[in-house]
Protein backbone atom coordinates (compact mmCIF):
# COMPACT_ATOMS: atom_id res chain seq x y z
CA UNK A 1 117.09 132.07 85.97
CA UNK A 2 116.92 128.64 85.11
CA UNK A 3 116.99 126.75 81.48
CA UNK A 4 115.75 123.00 81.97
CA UNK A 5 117.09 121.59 78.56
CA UNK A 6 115.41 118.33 78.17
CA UNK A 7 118.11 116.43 75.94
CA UNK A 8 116.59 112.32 76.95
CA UNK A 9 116.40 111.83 73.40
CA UNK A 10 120.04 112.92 72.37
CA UNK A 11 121.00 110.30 75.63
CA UNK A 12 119.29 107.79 74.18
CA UNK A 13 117.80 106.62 77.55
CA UNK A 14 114.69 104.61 77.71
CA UNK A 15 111.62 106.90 79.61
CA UNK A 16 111.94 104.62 82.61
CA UNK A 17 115.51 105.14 83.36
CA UNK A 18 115.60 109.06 82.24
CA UNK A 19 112.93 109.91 84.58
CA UNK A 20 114.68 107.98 87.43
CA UNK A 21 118.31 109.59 86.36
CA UNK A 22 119.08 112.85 88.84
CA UNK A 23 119.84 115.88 86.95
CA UNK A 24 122.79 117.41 86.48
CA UNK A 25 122.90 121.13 87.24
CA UNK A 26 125.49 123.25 86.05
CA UNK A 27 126.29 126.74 86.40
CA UNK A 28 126.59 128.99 83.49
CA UNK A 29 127.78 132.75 83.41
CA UNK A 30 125.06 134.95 82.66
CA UNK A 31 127.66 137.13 81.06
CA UNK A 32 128.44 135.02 78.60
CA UNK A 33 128.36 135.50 74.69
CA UNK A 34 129.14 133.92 71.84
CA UNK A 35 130.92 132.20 70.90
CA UNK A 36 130.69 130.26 74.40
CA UNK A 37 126.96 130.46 75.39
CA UNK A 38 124.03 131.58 73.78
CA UNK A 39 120.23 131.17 73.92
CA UNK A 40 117.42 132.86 72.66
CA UNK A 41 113.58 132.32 73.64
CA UNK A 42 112.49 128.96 72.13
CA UNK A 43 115.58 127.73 70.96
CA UNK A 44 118.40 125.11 71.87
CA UNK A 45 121.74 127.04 73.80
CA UNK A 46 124.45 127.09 71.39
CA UNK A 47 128.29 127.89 72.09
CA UNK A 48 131.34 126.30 73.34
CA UNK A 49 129.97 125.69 76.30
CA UNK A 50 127.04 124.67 76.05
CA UNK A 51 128.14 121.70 73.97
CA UNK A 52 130.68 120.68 76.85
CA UNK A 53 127.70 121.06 79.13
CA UNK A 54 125.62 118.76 77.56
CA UNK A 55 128.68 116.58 76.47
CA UNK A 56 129.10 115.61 79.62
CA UNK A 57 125.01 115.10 80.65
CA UNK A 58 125.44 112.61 77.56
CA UNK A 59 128.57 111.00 79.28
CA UNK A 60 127.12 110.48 82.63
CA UNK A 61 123.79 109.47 80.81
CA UNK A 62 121.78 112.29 82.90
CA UNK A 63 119.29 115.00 81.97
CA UNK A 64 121.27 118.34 82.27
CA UNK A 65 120.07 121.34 83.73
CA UNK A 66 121.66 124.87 82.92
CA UNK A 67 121.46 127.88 85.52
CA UNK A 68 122.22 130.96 84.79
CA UNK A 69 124.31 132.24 87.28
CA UNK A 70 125.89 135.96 87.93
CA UNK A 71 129.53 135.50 87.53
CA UNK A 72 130.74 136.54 90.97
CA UNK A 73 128.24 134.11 92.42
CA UNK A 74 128.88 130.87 91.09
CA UNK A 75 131.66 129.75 93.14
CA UNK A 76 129.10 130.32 95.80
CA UNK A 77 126.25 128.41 94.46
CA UNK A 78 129.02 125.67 93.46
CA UNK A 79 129.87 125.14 97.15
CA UNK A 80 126.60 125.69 98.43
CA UNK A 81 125.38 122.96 96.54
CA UNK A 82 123.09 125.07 94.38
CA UNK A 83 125.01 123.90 91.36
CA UNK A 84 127.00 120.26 90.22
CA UNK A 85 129.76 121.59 88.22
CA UNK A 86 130.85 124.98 86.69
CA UNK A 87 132.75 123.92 83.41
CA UNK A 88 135.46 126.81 81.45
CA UNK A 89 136.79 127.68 84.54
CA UNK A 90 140.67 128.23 85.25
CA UNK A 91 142.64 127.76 88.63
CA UNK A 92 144.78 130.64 87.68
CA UNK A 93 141.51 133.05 87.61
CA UNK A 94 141.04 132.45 91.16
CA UNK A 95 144.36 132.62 92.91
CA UNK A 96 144.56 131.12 96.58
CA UNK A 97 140.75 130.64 96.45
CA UNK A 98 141.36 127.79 94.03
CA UNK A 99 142.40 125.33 96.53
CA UNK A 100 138.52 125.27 97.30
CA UNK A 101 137.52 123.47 94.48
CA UNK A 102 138.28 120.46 92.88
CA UNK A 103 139.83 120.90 88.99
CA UNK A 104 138.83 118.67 85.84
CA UNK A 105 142.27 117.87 83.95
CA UNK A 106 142.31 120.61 81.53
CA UNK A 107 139.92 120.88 78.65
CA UNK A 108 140.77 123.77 76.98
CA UNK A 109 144.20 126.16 76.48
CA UNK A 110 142.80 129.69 76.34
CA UNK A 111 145.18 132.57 75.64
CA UNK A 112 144.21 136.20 76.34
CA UNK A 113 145.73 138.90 74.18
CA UNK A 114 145.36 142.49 73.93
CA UNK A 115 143.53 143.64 70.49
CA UNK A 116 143.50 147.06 68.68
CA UNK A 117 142.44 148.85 65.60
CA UNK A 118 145.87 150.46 65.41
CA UNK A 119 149.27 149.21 64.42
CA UNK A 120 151.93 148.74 67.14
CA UNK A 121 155.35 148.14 67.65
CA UNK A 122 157.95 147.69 70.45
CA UNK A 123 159.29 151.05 69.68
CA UNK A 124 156.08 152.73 70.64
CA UNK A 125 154.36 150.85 73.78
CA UNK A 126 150.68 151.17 75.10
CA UNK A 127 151.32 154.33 76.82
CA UNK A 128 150.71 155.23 80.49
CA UNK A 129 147.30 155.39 82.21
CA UNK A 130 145.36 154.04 78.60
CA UNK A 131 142.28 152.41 79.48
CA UNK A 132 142.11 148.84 78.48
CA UNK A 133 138.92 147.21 77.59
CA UNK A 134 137.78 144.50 79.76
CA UNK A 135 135.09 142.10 81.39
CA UNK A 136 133.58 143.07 84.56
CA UNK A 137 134.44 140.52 87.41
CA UNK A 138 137.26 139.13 84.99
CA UNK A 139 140.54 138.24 86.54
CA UNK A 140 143.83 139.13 83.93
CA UNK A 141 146.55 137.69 86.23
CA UNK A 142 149.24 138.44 84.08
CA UNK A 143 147.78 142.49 84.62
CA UNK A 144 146.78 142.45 87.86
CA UNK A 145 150.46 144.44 89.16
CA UNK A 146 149.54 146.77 85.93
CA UNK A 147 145.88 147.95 86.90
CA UNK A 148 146.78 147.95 90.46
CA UNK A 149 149.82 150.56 89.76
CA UNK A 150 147.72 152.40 87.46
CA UNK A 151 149.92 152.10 84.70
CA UNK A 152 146.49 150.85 82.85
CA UNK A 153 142.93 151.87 83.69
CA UNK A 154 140.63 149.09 83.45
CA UNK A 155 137.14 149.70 81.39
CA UNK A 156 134.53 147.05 82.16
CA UNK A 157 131.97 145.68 80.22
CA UNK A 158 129.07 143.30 81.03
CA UNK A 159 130.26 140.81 78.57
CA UNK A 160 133.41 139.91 76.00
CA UNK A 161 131.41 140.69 72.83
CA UNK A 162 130.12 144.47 74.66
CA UNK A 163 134.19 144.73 75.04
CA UNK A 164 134.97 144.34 71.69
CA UNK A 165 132.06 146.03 69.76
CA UNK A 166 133.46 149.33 72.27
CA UNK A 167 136.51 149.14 70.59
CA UNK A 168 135.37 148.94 67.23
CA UNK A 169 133.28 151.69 67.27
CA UNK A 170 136.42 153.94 68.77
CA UNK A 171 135.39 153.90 72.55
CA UNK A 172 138.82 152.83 73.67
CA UNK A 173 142.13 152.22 71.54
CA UNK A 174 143.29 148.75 73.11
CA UNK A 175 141.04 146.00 74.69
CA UNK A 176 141.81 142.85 76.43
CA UNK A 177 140.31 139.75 74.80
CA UNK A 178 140.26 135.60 74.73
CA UNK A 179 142.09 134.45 71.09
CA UNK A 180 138.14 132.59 70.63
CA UNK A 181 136.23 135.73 71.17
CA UNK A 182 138.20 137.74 69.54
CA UNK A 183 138.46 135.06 66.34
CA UNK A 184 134.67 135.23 66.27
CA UNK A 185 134.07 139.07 66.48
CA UNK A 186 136.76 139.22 63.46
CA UNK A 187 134.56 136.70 61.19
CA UNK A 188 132.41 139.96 60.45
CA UNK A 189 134.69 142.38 60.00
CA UNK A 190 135.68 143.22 56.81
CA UNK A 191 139.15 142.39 55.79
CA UNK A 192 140.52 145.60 56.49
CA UNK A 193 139.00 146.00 59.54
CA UNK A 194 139.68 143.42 61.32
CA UNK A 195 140.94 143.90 65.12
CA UNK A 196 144.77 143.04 65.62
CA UNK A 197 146.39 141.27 68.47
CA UNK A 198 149.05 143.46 69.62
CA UNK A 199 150.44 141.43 72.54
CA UNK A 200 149.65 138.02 73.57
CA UNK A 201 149.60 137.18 77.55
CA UNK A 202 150.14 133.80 79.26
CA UNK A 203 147.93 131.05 78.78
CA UNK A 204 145.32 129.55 81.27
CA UNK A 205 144.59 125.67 81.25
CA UNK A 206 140.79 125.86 81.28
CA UNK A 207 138.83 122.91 82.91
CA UNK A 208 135.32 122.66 85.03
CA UNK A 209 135.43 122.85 88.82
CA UNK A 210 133.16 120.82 91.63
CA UNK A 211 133.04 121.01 95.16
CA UNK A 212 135.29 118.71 96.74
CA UNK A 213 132.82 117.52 98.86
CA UNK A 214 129.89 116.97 96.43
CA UNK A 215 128.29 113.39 96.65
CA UNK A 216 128.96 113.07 92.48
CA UNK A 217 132.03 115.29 92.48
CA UNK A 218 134.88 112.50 91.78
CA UNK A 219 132.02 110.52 89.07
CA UNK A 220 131.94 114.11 87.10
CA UNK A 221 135.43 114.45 86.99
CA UNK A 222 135.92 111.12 85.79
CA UNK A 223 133.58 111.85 82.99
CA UNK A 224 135.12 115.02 82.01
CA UNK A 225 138.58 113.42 81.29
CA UNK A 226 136.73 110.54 79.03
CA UNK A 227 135.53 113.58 77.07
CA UNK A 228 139.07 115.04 76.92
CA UNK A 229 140.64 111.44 75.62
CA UNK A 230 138.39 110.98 73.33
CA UNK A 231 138.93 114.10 71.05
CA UNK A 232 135.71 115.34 71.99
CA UNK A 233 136.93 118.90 73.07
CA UNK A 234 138.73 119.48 69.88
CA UNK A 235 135.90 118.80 67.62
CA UNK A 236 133.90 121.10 69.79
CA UNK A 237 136.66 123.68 69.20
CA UNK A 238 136.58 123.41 65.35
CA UNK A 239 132.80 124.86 65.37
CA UNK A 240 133.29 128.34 66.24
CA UNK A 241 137.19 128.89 64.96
C-alpha cells in the first residue's frame, strides 16, 4: 500500500522545481502504532516517525513518499531498490545481517523494558516458562538466549499498542515494551492503573538505514545527521512524551 503525501508546500519549493525534484520513498512498518506512525483515511500521518520522515523530505527539499511495508520485508524492498531509506531502525535488531546496510549516526536512544500490572521485586523473579508479551517479527537481543531456552514463552502481537492493551485487560502478566510506547499507553490509564516497568533492558541506538549501493544513499545520510545537529530529533521527541 502506498501513501503519496504531497508536502511541496511545507518545502517551500516553487511548482517548477517540485515537479522536477525525484521523490523520496521510504519504507514504513505497517505494524506500526502510535505513538510512531499513524494515519487514518483523509488525514495527514502523525507519529514519531512520520515527522522524521518528512523531516528529512524537507531537508533534501524533495516530495516524500511513504510505503507501507510488512515488517519482515523491508530490508528486502530497501535493497531491492523498492524503497530510499527505512528510518527507526537499529543495527543491534539485525545482528550479522546489519553489515548489509548502511547506518544514519544515531537519531534516537530507545530502551525496551518489561511492563506489568503487578508489583515485583528481586526476591520474587518472573518465574519460569511465563509468557512475555511481544511484537511479532521483533528482535529483543538482550532475550534472545531466554526465549530460545524456554525460560520465557514469547506471545506475539501484530503491533506494540495490541501488546499492551493484552496486558491490561489480564491476557498475560508481564509484556515487553519500548519506554515511548509504553509512556503513551500510560497517558490513559488512570493513576492507579498505570502499567509498571519492572526491568529495564539495554538500550538500542536507533537511526535509518539505506542500501549501500543506492545512487542517493551517502546525500540521505548526510541529511539525516543535519537533522540530528540541529536539535531537530529532540523536539520531535517532546510531542508524544
Amino acid at each position: 500500500m502506498r501513501l503519496t503525501l504531497l508536502i511541496l508546500a511545507c518545502l517551500n519549493l516553487p511548482q517548477g522545481l517540485a515537479d522536477e525534484a525525484k521523490t523520496l520513498r521510504i519504507g514504513v512498518a505497517d505494524s506500526w502504532s502510535m505513538p510512531f506512525y499513524q494515519q487514518f483515511e483523509g488525514q495527514d500521518a502523525e507519529g514519531i516517525v512520520a515527522e522524521l520522515d518528512l523531516q528529512l523530505g524537507k531537508q533534501l527539499q524533495r516530495p516524500v513518499e511513504l510505503i507501507l511495508t510488512p515488517r519482515n520485508r523491508m530490508p528486502i524492498r530497501l535493497l531491492s531498490g523498492q524503497v530510499d531509506v527505512i528510518c527507526y531502525q537499529s543495527p543491534a535488531w539485525f545482528g550479522a545481517d546489519a553489515e548489509k546496510f548502511a547506518w544514519s549516526v544515531p537519531l534516537i536512544n530507545q530502551r525496551d523494558v518489561i511492563a506489568s500490572t503487578v508489583q515485583l521485586n528481586s526476591q520474587r523473579p518472573i518465574p519460569q516458562g511465563t509468557r512475555l508479551g511481544a511484537v511479532l517479527g521483533y528482535a529483543y537481543p538482550a532475550l534472545t538466549s531466554a526465549f530460545a531456552q524456554g525460560q520465557w514463552i514469547r506471545d506475539d502481537a501484530r503491533r506494540q499498542e495490541l501488546t499492551l492493551r493484552k496486558l491490561i485487560v489480564g491476557r498475560y502478566d508481564y509484556a515487553l515494551s519500548n519506554e515511548l510506547s509504553l509512556a503513551w499507553v500510560n497517558r490513559a490509564q488512570p493513576a492507579g492503573e498505570k502499567l509498571r516497568v519492572i526491568e529495564y533492558l539495554p538500550a538500542a541506538q536507533v537511526g535509518c538505514m539505506v542500501d549501500p549501493k543506492g545512487r542517493d544513499s551517502q546525500q540521505i545520510l548526510k541529511a539525516l545527521e543535519k537533522i540530528k545537529n540541529s536539535g531537530r530529533i529532540d523536539e520531535i521527541l517532546s510531542h508524544y512524551r
